[in-house]
Protein backbone atom coordinates (compact mmCIF):
# COMPACT_ATOMS: atom_id res chain seq x y z
CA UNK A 1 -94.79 -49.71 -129.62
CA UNK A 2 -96.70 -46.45 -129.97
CA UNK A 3 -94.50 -44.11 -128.29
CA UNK A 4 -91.19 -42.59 -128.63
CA UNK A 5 -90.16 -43.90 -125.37
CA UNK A 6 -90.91 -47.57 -126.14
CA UNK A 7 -88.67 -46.85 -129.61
CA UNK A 8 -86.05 -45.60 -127.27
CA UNK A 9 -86.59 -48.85 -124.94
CA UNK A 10 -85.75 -50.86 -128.10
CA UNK A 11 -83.15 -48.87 -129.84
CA UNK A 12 -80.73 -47.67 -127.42
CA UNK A 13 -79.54 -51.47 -126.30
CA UNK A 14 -79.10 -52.33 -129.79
CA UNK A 15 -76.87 -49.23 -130.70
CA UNK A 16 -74.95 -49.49 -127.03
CA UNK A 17 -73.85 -53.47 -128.59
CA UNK A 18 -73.32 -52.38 -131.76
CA UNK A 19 -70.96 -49.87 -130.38
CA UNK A 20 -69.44 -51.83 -127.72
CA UNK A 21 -68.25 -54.30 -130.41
CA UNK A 22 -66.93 -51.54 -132.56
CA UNK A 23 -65.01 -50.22 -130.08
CA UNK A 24 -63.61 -53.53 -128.67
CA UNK A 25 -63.01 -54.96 -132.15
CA UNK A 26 -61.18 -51.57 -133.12
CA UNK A 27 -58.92 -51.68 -129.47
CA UNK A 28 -57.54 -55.05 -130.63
CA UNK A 29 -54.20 -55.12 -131.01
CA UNK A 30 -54.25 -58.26 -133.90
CA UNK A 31 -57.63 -57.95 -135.80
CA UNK A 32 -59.14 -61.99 -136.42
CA UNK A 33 -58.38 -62.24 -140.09
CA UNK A 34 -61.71 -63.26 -140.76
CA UNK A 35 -63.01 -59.41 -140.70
CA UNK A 36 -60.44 -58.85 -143.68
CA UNK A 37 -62.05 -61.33 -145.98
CA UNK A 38 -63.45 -59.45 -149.33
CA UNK A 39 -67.42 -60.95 -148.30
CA UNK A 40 -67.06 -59.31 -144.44
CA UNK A 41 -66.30 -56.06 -146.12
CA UNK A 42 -68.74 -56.05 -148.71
CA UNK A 43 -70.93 -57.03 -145.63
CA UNK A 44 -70.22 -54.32 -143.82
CA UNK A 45 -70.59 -51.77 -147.09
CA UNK A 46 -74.00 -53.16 -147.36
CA UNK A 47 -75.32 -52.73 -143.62
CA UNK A 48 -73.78 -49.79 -143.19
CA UNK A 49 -75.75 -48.35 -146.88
CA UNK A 50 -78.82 -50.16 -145.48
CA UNK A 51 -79.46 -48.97 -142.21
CA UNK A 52 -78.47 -45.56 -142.77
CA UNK A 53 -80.48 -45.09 -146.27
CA UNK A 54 -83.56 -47.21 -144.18
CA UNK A 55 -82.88 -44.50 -141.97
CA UNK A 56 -83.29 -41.67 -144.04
CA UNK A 57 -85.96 -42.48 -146.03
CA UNK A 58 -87.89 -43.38 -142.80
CA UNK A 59 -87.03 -40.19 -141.71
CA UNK A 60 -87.59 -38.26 -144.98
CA UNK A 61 -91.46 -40.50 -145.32
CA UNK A 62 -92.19 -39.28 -141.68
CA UNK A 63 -90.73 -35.62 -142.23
CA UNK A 64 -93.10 -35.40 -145.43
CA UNK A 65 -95.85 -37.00 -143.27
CA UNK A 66 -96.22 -34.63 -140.59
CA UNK A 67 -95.65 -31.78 -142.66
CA UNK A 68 -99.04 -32.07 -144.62
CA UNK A 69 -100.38 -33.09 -141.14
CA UNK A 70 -99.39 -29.47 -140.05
CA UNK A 71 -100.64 -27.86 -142.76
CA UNK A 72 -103.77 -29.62 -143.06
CA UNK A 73 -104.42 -28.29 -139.19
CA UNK A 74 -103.06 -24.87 -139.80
């Protein structure tokens, strides 16, 4: 995968899931009392502080990355 299109491929059915089952898990009118156990939650805490801090230090690696890429072809 060596373009941002074939990233995008990948990615976007992932997040449309991901937010499908938010939003169909959230509509319910009686949540399955498994999701209120104390190990779903801490579960959750920890996915949610994983992808999005893999996410910005991906993003902060790749923003340092092309900087000195720039300036080295200034």
């Amino acid at each position: 995968m060596s373009s941002e299109f074939d990233w995008f491929m990948v990615t976007m059915p992932i997040f449309a899931i991901a937010v499908y089952l938010i939003v169909m898990v959230g509509a319910m009118e009686k949540q399955p009392k498994f999701l209120e156990g104390p190990g779903v939650k801490k579960f959750v805490e920890w996915a949610f502080v994983g992808l999005f801090g893999g996410g910005v230090l991906y993003s902060f690696f790749y923003m340092i990355k092309w900087f000195f890429y720039l300036v080295g072809n200034y």
